[in-house]
Protein backbone atom coordinates (compact mmCIF):
# COMPACT_ATOMS: atom_id res chain seq x y z
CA UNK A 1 205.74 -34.99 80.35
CA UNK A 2 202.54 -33.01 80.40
CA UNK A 3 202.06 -30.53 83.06
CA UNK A 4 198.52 -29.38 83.80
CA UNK A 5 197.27 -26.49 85.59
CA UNK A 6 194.11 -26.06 87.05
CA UNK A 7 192.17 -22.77 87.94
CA UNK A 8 189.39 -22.73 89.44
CA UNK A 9 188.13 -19.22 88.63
CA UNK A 10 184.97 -16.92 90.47
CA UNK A 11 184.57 -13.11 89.71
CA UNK A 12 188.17 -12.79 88.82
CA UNK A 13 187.73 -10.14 86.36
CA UNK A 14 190.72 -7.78 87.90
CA UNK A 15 193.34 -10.60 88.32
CA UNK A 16 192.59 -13.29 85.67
CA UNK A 17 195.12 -11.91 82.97
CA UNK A 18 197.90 -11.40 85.46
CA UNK A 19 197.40 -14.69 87.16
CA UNK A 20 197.74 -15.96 83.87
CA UNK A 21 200.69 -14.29 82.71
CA UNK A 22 202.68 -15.14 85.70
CA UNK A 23 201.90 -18.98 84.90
CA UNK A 24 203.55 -18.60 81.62
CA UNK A 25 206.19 -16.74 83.10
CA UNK A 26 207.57 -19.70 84.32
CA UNK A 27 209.28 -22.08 82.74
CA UNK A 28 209.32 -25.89 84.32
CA UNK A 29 210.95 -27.82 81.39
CA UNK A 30 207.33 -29.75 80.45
CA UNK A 31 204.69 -28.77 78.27
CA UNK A 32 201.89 -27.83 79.81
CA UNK A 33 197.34 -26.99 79.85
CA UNK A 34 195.94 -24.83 81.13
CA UNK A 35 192.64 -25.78 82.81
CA UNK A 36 190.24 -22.96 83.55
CA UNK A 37 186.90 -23.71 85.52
CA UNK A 38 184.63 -20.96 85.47
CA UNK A 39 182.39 -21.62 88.85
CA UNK A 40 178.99 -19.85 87.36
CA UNK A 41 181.46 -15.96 87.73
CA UNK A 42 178.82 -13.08 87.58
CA UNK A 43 181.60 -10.02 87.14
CA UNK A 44 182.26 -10.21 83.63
CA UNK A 45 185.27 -12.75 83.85
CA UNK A 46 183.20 -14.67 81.28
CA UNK A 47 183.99 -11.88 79.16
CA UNK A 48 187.39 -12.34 79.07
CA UNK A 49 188.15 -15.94 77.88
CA UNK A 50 188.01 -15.17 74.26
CA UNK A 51 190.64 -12.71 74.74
CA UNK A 52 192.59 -15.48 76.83
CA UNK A 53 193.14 -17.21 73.71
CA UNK A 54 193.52 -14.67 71.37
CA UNK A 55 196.20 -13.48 73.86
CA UNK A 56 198.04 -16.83 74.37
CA UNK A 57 197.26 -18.83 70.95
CA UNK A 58 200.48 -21.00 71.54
CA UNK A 59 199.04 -22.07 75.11
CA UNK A 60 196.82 -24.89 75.56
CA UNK A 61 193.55 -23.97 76.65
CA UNK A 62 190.67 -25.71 78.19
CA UNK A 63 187.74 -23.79 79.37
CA UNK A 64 184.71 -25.58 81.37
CA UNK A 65 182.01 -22.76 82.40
CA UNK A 66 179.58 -23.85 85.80
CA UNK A 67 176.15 -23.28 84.86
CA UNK A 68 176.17 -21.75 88.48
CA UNK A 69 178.23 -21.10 91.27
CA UNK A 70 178.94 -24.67 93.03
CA UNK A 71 181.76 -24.28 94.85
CA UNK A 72 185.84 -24.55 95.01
CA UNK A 73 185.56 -28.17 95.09
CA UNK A 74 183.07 -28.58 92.46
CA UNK A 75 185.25 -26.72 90.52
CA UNK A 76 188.12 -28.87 90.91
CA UNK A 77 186.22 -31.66 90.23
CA UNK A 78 184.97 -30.57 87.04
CA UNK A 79 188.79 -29.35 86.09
CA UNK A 80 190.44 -33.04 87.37
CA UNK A 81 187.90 -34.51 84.94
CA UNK A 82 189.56 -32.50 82.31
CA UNK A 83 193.20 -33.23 82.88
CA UNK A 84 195.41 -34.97 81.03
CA UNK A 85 198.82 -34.47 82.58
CA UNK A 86 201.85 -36.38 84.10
CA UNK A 87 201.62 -34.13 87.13
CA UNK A 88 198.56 -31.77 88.34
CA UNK A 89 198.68 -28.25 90.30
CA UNK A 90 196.17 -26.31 91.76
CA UNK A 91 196.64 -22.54 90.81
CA UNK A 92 193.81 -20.05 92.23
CA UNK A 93 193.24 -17.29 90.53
CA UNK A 94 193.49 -14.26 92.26
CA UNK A 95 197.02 -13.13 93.34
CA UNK A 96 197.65 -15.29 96.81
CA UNK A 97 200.10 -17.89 94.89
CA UNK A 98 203.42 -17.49 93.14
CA UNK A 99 203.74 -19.51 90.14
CA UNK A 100 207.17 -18.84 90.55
CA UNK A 101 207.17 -21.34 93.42
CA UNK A 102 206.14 -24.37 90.67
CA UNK A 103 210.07 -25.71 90.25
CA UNK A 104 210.47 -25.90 93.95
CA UNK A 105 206.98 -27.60 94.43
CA UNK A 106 207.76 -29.86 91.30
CA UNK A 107 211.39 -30.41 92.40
CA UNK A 108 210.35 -33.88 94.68
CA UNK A 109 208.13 -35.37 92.25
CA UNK A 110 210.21 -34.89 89.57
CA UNK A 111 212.79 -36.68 91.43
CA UNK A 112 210.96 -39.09 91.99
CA UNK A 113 210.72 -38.96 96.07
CA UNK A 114 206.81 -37.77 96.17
CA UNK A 115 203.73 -38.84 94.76
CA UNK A 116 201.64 -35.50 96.30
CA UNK A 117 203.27 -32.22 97.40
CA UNK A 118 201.33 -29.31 99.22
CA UNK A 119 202.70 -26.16 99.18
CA UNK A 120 203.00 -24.45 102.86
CA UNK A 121 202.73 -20.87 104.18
CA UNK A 122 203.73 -21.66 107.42
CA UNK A 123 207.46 -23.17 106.90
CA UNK A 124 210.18 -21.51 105.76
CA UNK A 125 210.14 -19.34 102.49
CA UNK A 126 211.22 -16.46 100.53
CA UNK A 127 208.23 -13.95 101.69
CA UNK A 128 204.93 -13.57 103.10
CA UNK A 129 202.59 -11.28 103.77
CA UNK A 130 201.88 -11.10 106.96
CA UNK A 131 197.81 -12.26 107.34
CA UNK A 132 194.88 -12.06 110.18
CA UNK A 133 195.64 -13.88 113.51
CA UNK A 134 192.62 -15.81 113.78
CA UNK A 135 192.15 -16.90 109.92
CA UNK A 136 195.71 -18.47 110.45
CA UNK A 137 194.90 -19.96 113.74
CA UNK A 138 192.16 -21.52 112.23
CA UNK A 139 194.03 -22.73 109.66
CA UNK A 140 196.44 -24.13 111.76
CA UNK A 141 193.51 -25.75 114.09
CA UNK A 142 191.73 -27.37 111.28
CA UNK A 143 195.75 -28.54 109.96
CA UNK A 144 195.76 -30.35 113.75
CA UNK A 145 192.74 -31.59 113.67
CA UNK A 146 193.58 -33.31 110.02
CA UNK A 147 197.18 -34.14 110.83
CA UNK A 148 195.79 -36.28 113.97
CA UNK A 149 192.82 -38.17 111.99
CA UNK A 150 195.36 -39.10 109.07
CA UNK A 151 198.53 -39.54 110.83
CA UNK A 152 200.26 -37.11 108.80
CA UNK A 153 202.73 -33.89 109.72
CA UNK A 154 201.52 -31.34 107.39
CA UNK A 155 201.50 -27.82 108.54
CA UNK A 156 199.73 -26.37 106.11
CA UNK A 157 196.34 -28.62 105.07
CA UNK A 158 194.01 -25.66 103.65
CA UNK A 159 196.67 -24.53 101.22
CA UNK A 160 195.49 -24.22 97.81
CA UNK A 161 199.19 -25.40 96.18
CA UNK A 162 198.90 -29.21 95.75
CA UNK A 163 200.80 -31.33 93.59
CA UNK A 164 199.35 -34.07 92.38
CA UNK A 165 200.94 -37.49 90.09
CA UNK A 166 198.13 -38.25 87.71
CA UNK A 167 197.48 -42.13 89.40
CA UNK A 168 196.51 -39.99 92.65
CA UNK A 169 194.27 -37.46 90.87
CA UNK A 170 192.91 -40.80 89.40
CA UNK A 171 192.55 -42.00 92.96
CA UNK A 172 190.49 -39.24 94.90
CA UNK A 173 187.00 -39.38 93.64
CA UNK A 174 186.02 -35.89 95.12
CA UNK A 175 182.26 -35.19 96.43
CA UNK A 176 182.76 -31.98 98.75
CA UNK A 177 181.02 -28.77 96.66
CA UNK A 178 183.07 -25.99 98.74
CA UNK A 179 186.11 -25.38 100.55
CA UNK A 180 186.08 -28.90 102.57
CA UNK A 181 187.46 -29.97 99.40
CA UNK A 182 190.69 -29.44 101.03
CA UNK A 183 190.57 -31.87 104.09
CA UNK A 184 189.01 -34.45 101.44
CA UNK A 185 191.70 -34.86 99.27
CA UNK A 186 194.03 -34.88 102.52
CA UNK A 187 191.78 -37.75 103.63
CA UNK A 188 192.02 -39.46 100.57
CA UNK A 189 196.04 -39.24 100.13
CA UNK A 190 196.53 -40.34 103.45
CA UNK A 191 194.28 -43.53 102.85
CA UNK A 192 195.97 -44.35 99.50
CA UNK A 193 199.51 -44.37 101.43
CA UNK A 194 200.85 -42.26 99.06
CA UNK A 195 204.70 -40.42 99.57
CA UNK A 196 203.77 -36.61 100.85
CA UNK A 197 206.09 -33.87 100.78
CA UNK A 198 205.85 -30.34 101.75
CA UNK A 199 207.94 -27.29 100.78
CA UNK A 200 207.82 -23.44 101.79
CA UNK A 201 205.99 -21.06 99.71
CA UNK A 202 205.43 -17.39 98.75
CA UNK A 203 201.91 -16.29 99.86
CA UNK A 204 200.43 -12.46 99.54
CA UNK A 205 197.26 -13.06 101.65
CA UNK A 206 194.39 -10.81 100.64
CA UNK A 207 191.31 -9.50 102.88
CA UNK A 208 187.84 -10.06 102.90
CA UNK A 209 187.47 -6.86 101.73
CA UNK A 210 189.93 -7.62 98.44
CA UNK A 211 187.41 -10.12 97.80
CA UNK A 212 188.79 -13.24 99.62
CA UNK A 213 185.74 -15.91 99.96
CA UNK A 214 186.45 -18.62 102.56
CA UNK A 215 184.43 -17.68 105.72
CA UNK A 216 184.55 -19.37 109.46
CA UNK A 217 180.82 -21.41 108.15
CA UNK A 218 183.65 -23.10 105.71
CA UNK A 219 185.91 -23.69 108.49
CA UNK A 220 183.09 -25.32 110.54
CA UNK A 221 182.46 -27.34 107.47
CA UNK A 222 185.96 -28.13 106.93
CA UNK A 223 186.05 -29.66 110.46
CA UNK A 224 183.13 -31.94 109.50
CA UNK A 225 185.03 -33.05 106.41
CA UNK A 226 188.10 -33.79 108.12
CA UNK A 227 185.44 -36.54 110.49
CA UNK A 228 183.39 -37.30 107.48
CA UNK A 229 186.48 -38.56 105.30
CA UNK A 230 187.88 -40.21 108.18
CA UNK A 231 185.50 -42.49 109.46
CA UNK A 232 182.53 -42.21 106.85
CA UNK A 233 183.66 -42.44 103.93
């Protein structure tokens, strides 16, 4: 089995190597890529990708650079398009996400139970950082909100950690450009009846002022998307 790993990646300079090296720290018993989607970055990340493969010449690159900065789902988009694994993670690329959570969010897939699992940072888990009131409330409103349009008990919608068969990355046919990307796909699982599990996950929650990007405009666009891909679409 292949095992692919997309990053969607914007003005990671500081944390791109790291992020990196904890992904190869773990070992998951498949061979895996390494998709890296560069979403138009303007801090000298784009600097650093020939050294990613010079550093890692045994890992399987693939490297898609955004003309300009289109957004997280954009992004994804672009990196689905590049897959070619058995099974699909979303990774960001700052320092939010262990990859040392991908057996335990592989574990139901791999035993064949689950089709999609999302990764949650509001069940049970090793550690987390403990994050701003209000940005979980709202993550937890907008996690409602989705849960009672697709009839599904997630607690944790927004997370970045989704894990994906290939025939339901096949399935999706994204269109959101930002952040609503996240209630889209929900939409879209939920339609195609697929099996959804959820497990508990390390999270380090960064600031705004560490450079974290989602604002309350995306939330307000996230609620949209979670009525859009309901009824519209």
């Amino acid at each position: 089995m292949l095992f692919s790993i997309v990053i969607p990646v914007y003005n990671e300079r500081a944390t791109l190597f790291e992020i990196l090296s904890r992904v190869f720290a773990v070992d998951v018993g498949m061979d895996r890529e390494i998709i890296l989607v560069d979403d138009g970055s303007t801090d000298g990340t784009r600097d650093l990708y020939a050294q990613v493969e010079t550093k890692w010449p045994n890992e399987t690159f693939k490297i898609k650079l955004q003309s300009v900065n289109k957004g997280k789902g954009a992004a994804l988009r672009a990196g689905f398009a590049l897959t070619q694994g058995d099974v699909v993670i979303v990774q960001d690329a700052d320092l939010e996400y262990d990859p040392g959570d991908y057996p335990r969010l592989l574990r139901p897939i791999l035993d064949d139970r689950a089709d999609v699992v999302y990764g949650s940072r509001f069940v049970g888990n090793d550690c987390h950082q403990v994050v701003e009131f209000w940005h979980m409330m709202g993550n937890r409103a907008l996690t409602l909100m989705s849960n009672m349009l697709t009839n599904l008990t997630l607690t944790d919608m927004e997370t970045c950690y989704k894990v994906l068969r290939r025939e339901v990355v096949d399935t999706l046919d994204l269109s959101s450009q930002r952040f609503a990307v996240e209630p889209e796909i929900t939409a879209k699982i939920a339609r195609g009846k697929w099996r959804v599990y959820e497990v508990g996950i390390n999270y380090a929650g960064r600031s705004y002022g560490e450079g974290k990007k989602i604002t309350w405009l995306d939330g307000l666009a996230a609620l949209w998307a979670i009525f859009r891909f309901r009824f519209l679409q």
